[in-house]
Each structure stands twice: as structure tokens, then as C-alpha cells.
PDB file of N, CA and C in Angstrom:
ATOM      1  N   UNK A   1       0.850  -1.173   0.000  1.00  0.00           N
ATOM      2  CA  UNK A   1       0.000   0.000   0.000  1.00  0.00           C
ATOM      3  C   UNK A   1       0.897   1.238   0.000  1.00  0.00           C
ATOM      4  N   UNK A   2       0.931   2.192  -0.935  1.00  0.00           N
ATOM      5  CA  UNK A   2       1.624   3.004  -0.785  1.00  0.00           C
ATOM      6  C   UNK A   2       1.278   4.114   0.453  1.00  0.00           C
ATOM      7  N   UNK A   3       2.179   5.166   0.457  1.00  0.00           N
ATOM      8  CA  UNK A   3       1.585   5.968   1.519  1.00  0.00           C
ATOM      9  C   UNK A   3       1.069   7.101   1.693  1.00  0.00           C
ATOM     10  N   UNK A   4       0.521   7.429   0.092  1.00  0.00           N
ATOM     11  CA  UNK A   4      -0.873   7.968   0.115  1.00  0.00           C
ATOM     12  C   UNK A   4      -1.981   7.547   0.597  1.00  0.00           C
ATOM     13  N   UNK A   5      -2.341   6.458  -0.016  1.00  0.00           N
ATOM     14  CA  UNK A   5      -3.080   5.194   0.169  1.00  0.00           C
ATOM     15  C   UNK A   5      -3.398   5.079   1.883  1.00  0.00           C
ATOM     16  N   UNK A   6      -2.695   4.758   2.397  1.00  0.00           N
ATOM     17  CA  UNK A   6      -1.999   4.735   4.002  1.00  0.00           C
ATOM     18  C   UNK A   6      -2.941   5.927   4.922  1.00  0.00           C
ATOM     19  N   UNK A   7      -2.282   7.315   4.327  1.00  0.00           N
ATOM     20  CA  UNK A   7      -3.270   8.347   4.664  1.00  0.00           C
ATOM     21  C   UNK A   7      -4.490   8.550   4.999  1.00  0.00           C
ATOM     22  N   UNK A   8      -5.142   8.206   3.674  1.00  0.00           N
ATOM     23  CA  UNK A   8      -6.225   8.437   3.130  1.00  0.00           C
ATOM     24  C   UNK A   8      -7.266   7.052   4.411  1.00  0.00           C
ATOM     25  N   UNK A   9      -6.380   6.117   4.002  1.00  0.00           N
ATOM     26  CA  UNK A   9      -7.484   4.897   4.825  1.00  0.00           C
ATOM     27  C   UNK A   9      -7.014   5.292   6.475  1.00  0.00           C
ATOM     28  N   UNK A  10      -6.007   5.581   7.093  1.00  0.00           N
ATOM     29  CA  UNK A  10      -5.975   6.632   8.300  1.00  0.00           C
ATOM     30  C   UNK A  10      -7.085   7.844   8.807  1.00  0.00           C
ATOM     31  N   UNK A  11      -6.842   8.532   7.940  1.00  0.00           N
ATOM     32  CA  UNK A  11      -7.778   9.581   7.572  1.00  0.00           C
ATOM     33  C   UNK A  11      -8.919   9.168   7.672  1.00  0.00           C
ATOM     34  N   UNK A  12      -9.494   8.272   6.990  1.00  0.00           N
ATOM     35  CA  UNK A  12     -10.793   7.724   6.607  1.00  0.00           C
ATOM     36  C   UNK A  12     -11.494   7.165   8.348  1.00  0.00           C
ATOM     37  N   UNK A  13     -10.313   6.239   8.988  1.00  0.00           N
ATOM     38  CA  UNK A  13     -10.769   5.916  10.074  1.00  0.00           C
ATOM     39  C   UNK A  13     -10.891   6.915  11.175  1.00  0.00           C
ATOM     40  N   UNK A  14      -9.920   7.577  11.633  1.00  0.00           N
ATOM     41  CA  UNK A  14      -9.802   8.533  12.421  1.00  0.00           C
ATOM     42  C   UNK A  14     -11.048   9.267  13.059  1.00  0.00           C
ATOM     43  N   UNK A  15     -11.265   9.082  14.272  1.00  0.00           N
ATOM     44  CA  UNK A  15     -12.121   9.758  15.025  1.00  0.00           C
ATOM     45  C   UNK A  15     -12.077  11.224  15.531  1.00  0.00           C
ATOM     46  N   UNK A  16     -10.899  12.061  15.426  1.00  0.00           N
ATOM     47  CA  UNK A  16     -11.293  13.433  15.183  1.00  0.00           C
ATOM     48  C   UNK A  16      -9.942  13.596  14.187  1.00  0.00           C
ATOM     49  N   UNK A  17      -9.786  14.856  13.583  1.00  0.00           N
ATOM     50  CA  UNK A  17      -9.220  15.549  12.578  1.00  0.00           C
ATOM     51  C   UNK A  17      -7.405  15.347  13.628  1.00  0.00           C
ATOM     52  N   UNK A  18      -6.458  15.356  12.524  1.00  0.00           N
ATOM     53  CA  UNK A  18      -5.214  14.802  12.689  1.00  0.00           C
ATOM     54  C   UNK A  18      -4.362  15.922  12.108  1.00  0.00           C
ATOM     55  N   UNK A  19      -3.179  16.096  12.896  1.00  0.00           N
ATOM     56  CA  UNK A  19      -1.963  17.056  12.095  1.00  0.00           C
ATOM     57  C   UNK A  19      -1.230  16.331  11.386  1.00  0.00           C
ATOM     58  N   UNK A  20      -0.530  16.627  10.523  1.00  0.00           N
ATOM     59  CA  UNK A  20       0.826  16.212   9.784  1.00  0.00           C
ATOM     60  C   UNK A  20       1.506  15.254  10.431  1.00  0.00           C
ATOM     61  N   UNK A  21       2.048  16.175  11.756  1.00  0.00           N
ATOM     62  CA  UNK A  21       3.221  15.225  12.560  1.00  0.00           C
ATOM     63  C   UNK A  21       2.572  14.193  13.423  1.00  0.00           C
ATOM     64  N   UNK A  22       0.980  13.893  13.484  1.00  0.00           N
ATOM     65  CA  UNK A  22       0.579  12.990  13.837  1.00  0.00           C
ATOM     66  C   UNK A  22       0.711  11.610  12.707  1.00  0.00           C
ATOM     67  N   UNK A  23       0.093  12.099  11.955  1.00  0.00           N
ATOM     68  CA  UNK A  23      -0.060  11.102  10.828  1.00  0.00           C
ATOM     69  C   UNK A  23       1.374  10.756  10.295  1.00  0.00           C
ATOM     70  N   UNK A  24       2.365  11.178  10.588  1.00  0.00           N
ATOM     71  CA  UNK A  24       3.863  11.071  10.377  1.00  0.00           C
ATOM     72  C   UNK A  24       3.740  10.029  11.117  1.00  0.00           C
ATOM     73  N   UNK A  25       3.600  10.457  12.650  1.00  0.00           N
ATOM     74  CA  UNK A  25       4.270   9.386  13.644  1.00  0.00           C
ATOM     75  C   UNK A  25       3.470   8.011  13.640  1.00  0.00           C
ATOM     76  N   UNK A  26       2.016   8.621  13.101  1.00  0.00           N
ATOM     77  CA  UNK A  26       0.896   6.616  13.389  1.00  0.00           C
ATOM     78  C   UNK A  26       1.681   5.919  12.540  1.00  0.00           C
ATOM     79  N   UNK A  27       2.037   6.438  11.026  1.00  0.00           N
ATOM     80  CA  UNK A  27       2.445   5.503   9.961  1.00  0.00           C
ATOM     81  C   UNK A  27       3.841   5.434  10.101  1.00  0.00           C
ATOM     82  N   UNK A  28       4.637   5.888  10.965  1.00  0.00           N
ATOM     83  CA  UNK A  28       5.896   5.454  11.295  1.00  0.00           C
ATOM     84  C   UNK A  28       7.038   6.064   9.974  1.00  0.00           C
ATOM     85  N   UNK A  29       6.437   7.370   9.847  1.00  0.00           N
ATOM     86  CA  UNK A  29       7.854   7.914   9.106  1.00  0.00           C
ATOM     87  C   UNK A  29       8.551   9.289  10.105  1.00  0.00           C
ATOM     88  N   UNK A  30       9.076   9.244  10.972  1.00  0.00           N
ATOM     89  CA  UNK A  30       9.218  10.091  11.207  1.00  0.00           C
ATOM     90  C   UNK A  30       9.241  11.674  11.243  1.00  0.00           C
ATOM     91  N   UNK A  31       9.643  12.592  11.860  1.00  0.00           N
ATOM     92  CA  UNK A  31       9.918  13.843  11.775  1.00  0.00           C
ATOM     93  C   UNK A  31       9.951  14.510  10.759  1.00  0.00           C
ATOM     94  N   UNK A  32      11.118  14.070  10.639  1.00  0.00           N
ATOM     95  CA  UNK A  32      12.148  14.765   9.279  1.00  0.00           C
ATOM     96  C   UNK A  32      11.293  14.101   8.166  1.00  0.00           C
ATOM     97  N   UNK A  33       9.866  13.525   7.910  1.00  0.00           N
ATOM     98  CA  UNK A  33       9.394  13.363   6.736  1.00  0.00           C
ATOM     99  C   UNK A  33       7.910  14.065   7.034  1.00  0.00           C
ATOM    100  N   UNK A  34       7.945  14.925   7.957  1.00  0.00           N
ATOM    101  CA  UNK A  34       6.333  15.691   8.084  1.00  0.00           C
ATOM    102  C   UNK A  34       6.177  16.729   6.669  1.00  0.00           C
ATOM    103  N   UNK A  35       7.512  16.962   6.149  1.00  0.00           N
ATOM    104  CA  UNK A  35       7.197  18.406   5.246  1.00  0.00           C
ATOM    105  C   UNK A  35       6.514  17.555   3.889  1.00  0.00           C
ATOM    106  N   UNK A  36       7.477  15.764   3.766  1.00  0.00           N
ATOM    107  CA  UNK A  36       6.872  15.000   2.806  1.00  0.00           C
ATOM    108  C   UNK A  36       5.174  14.933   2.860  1.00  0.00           C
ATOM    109  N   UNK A  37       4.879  14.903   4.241  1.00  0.00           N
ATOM    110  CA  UNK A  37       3.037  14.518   4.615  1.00  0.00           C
ATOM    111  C   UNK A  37       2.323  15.282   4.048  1.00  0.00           C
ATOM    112  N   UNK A  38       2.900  16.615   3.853  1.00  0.00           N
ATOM    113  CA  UNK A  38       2.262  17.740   3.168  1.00  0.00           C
ATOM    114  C   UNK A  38       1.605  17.768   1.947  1.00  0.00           C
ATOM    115  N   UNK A  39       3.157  17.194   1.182  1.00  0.00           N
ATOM    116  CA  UNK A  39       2.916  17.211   0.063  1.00  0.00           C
ATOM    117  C   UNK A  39       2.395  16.242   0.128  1.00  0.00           C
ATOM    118  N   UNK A  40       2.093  14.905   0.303  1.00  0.00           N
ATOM    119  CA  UNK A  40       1.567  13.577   0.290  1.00  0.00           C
ATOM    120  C   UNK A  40      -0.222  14.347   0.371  1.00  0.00           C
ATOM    121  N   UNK A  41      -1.007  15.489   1.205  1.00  0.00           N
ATOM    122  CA  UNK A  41      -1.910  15.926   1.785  1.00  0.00           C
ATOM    123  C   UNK A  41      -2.833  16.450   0.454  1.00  0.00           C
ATOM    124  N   UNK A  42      -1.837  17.488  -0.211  1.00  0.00           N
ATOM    125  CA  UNK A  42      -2.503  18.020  -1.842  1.00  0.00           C
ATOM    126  C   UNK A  42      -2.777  16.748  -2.147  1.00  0.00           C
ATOM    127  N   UNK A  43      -1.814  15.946  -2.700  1.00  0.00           N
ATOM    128  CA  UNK A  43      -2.181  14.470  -3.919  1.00  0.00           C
ATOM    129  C   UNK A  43      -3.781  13.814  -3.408  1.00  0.00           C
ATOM    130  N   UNK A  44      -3.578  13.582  -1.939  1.00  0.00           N
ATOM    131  CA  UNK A  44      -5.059  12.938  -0.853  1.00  0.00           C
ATOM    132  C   UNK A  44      -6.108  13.645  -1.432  1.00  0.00           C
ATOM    133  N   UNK A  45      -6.259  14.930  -1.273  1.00  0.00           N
ATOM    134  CA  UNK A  45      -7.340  15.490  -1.769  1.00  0.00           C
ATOM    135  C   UNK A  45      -7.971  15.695  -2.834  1.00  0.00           C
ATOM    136  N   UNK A  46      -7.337  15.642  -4.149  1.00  0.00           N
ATOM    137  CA  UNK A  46      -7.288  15.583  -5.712  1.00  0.00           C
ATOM    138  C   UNK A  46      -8.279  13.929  -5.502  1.00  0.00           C
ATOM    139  N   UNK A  47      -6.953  13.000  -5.044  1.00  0.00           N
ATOM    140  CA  UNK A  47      -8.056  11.296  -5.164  1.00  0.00           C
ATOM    141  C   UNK A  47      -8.953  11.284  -4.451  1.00  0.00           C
ATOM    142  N   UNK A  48      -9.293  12.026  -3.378  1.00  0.00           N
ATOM    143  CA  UNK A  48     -10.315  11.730  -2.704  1.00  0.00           C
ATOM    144  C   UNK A  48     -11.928  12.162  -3.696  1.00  0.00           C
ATOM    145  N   UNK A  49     -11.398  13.621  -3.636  1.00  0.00           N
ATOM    146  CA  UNK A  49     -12.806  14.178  -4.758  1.00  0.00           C
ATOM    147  C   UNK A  49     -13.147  13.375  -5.447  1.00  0.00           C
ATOM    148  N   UNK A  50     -11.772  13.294  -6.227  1.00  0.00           N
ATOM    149  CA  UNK A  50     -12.267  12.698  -7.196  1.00  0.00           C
ATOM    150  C   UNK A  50     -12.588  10.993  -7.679  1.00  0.00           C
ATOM    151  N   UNK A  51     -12.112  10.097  -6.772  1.00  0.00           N
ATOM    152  CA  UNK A  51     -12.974   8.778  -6.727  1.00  0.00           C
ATOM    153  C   UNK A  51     -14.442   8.996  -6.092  1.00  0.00           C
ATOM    154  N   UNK A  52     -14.716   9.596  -5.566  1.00  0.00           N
ATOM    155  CA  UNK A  52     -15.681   9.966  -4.871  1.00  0.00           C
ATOM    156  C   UNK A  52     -16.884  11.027  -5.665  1.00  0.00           C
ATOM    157  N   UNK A  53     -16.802  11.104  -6.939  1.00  0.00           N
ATOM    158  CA  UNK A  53     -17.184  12.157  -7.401  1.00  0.00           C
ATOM    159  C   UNK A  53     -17.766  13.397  -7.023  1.00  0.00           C
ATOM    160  N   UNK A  54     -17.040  14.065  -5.816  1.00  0.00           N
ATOM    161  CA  UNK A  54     -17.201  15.172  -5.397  1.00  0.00           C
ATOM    162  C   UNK A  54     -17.735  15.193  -4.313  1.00  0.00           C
ATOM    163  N   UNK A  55     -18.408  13.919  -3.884  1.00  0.00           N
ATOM    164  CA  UNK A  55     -19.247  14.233  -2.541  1.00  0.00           C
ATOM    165  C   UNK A  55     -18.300  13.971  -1.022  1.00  0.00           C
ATOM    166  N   UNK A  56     -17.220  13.787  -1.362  1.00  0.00           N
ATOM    167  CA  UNK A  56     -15.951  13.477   0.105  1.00  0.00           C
ATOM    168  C   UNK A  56     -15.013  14.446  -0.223  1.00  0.00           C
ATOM    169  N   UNK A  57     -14.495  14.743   0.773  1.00  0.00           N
ATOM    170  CA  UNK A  57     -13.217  16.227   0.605  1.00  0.00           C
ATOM    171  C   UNK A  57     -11.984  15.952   1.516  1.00  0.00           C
ATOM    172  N   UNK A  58     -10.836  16.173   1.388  1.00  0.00           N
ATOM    173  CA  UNK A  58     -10.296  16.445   2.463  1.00  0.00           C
ATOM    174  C   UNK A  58     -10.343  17.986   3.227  1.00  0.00           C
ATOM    175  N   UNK A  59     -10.389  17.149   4.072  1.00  0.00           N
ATOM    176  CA  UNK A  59     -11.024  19.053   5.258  1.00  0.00           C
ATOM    177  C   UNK A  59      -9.781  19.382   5.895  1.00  0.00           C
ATOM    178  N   UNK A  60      -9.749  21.038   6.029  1.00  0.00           N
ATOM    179  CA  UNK A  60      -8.709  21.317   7.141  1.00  0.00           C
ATOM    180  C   UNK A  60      -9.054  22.575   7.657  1.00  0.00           C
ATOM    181  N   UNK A  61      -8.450  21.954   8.923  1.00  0.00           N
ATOM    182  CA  UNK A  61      -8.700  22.516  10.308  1.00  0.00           C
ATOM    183  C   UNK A  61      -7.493  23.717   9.869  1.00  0.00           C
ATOM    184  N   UNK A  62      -7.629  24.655  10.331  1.00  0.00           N
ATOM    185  CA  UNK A  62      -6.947  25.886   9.532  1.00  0.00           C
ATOM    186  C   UNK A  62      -5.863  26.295  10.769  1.00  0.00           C
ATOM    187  N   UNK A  63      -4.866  26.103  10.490  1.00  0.00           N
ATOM    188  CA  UNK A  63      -3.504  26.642  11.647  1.00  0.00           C
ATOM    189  C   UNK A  63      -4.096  27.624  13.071  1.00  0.00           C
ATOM    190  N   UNK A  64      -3.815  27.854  13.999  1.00  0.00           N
ATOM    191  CA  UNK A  64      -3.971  28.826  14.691  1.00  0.00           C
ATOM    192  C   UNK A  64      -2.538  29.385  15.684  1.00  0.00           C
ATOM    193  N   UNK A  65      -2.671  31.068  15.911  1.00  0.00           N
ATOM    194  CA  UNK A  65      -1.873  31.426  16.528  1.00  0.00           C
ATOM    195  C   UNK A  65      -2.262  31.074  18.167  1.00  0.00           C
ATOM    196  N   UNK A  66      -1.495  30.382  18.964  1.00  0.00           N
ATOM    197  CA  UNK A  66      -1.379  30.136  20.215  1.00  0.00           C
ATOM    198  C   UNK A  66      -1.533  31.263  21.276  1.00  0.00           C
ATOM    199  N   UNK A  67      -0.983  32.136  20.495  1.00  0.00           N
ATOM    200  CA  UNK A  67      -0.819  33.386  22.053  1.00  0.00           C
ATOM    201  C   UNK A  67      -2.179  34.101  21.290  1.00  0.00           C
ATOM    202  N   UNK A  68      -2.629  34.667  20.250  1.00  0.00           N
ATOM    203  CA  UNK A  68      -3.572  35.781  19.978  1.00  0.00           C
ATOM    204  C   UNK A  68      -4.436  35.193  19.150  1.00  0.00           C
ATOM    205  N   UNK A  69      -4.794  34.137  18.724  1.00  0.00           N
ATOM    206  CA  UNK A  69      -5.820  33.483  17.922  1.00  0.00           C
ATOM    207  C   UNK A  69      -5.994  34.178  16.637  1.00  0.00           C
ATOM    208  N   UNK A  70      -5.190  34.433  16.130  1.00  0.00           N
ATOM    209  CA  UNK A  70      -5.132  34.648  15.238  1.00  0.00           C
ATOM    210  C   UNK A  70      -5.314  33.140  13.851  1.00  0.00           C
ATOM    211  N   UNK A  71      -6.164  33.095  13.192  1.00  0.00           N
ATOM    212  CA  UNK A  71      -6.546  31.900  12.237  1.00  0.00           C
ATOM    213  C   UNK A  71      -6.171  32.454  10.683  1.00  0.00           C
ATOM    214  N   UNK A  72      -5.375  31.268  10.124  1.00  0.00           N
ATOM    215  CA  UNK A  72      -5.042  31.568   9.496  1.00  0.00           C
ATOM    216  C   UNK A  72      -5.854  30.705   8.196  1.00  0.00           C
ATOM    217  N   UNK A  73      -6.324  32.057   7.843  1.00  0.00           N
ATOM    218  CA  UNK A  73      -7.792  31.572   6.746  1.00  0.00           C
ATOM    219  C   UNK A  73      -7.164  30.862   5.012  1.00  0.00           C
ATOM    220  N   UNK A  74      -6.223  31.953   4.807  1.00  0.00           N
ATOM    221  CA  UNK A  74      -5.825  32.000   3.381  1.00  0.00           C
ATOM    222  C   UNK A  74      -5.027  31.523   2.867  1.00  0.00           C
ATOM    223  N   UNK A  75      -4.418  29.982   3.168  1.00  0.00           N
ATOM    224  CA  UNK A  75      -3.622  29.806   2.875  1.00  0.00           C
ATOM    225  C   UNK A  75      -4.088  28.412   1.807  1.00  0.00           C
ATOM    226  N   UNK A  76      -2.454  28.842   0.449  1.00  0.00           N
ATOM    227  CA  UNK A  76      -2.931  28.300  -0.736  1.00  0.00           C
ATOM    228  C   UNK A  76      -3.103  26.591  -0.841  1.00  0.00           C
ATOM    229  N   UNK A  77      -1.758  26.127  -0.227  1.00  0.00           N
ATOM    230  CA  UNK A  77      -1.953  24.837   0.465  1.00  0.00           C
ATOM    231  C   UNK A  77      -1.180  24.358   1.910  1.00  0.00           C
ATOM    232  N   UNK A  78      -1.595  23.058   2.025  1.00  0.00           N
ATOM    233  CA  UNK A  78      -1.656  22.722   3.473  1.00  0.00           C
ATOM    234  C   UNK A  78      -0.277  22.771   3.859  1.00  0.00           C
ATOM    235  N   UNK A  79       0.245  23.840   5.053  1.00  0.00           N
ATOM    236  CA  UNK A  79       1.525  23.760   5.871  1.00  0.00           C
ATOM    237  C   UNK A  79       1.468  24.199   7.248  1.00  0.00           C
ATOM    238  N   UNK A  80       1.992  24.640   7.991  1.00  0.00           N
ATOM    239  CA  UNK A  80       2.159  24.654   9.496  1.00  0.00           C
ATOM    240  C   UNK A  80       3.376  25.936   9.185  1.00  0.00           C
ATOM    241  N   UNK A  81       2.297  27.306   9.315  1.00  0.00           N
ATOM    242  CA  UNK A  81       3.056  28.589   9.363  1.00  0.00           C
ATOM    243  C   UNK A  81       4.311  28.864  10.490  1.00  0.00           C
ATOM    244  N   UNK A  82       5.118  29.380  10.367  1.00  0.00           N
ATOM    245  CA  UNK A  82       6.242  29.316  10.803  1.00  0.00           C
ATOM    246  C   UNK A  82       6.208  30.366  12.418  1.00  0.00           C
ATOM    247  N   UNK A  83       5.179  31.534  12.010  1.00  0.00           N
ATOM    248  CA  UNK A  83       5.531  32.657  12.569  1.00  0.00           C
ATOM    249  C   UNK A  83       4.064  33.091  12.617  1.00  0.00           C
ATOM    250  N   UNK A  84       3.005  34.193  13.583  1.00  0.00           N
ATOM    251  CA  UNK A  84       2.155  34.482  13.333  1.00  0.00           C
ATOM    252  C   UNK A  84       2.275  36.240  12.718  1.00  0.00           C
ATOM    253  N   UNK A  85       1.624  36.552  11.685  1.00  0.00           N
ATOM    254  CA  UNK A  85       1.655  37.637  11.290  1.00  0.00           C
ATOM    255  C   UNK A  85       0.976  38.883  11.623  1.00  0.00           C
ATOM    256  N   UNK A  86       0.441  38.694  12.643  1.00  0.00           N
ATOM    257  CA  UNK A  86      -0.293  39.441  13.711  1.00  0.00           C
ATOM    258  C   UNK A  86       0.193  40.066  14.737  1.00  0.00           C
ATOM    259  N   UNK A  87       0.946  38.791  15.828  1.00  0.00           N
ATOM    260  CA  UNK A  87       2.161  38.817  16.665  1.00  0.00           C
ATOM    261  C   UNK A  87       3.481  38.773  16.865  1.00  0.00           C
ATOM    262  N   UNK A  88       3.527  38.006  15.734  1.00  0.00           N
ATOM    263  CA  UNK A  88       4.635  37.257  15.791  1.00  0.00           C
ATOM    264  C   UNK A  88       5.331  36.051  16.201  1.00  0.00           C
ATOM    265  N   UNK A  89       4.557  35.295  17.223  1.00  0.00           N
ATOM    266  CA  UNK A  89       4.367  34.641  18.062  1.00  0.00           C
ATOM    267  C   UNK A  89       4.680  33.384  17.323  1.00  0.00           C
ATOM    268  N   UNK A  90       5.484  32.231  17.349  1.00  0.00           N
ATOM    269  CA  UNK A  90       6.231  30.842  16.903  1.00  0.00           C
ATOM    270  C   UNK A  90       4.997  29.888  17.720  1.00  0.00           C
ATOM    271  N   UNK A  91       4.364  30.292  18.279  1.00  0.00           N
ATOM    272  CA  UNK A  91       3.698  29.214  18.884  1.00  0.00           C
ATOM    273  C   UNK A  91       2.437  28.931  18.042  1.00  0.00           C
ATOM    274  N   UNK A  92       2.433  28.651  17.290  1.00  0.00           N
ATOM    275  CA  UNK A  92       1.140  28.452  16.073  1.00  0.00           C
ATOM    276  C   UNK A  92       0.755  27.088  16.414  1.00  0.00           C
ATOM    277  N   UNK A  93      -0.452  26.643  16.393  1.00  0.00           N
ATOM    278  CA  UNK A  93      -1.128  25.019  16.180  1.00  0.00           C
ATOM    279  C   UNK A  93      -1.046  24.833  14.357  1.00  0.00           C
ATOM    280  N   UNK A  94      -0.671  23.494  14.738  1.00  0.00           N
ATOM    281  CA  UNK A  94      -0.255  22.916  13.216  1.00  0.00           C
ATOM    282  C   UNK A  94      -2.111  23.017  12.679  1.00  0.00           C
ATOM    283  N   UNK A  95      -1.904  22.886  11.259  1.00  0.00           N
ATOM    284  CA  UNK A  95      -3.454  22.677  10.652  1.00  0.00           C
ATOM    285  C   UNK A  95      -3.806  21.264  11.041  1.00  0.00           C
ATOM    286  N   UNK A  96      -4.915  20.737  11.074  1.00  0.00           N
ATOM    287  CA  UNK A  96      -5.485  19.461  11.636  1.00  0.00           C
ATOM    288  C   UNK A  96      -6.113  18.614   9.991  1.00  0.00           C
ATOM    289  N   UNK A  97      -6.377  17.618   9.589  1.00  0.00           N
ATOM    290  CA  UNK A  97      -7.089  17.195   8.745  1.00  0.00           C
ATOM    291  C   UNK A  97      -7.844  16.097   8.584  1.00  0.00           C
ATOM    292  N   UNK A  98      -8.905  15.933   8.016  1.00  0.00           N
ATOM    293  CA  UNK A  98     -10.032  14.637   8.329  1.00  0.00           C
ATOM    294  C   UNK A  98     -10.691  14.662   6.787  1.00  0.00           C
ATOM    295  N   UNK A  99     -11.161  13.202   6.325  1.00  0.00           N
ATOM    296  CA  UNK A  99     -11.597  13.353   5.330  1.00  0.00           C
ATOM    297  C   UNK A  99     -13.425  13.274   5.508  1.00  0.00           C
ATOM    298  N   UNK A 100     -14.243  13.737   5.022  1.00  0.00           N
ATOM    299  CA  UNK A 100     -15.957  13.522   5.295  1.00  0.00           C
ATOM    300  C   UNK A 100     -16.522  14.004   4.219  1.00  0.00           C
ATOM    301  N   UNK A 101     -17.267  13.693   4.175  1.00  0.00           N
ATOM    302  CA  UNK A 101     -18.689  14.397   3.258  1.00  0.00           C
ATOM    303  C   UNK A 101     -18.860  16.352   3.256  1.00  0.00           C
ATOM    304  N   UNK A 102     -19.506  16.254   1.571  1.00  0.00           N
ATOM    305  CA  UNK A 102     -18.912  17.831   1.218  1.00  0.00           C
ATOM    306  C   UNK A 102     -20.678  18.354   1.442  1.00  0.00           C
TER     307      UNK A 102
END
């Protein structure tokens, strides 16, 4: 099973919405391959729609700043902002993701 594949049926089971470096650590790739999960995250969502003909999505839980709540609405695809642009503040919550009905 590759580890898109992997994701997606993770994803699929999962009882609430999951970060990157979670889904890193269930499927056992470590750390240093969370920035890979990312990109692994776009490809998930393209197959999901679309075996599904539109009615399943991948969802995401949208980053947040830790100290000022600041949410970060606009972003083009899925990453874990570095810095908040509000505060400044490094303490950001990673984005979360779950797959469900659109």
C-alpha cells in the first residue's frame, strides 16, 4: 500500500481531525518526513474528490496562533506557518485534517 493510500485509509478511520506530525508518527515515518506529509496531503485530496465524485473532501482545520488566535484563513496549500503575522508569536497550532462528506 503506498503511503498515500496509508493516509487516506488513516484519515478515513480517524475519530477526530489529525496534524501532519501525527499522521507522520501513526504511519511510522518520522519527523524529518512531516514536510513530505504535506505534500503527500494536496495528492489525498485531488483522489479523494475525485474517486468519490465530489461528494468526500479532504477538510482542514486551519492553523492557529497560540498566544492571539489569530486563524489563518488564506492559505494556498496545506503547511504549518512558521511565525504568526499578527504577533509574531512561533507558537502556532499545526493545521489538523479529516476526510468527510462535502
Amino acid at each position: 500500500m503506498s503511503t498515500r493510500e496509508r493516509i487516506i485509509e488513516l484519515l478515513e478511520g480517524a475519530e477526530e481531525p489529525l496534524s501532519a506530525e501525527e499522521i507522520a508518527s501513526i504511519l511510522g515515518l518520522g519527523r524529518e518526513r512531516v514536510r513530505e506529509v504535506y505534500e503527500h496531503l494536496v495528492h489525498v485530496a485531488k483522489t479523494v474528490r475525485r474517486s468519490s465524485g465530489g461528494r468526500r473532501a479532504l477538510l482542514m482545520l486551519p492553523p492557529r496562533c497560540r498566544a492571539c488566535g489569530y486563524v489563518f484563513r488564506d492559505l494556498e496549500r496545506p503547511r504549518r506557518p512558521s511565525k504568526c503575522p499578527r504577533c509574531g508569536s512561533q507558537r502556532v497550532e499545526p493545521p489538523r485534517f479529516a476526510i468527510g462528506e462535502v
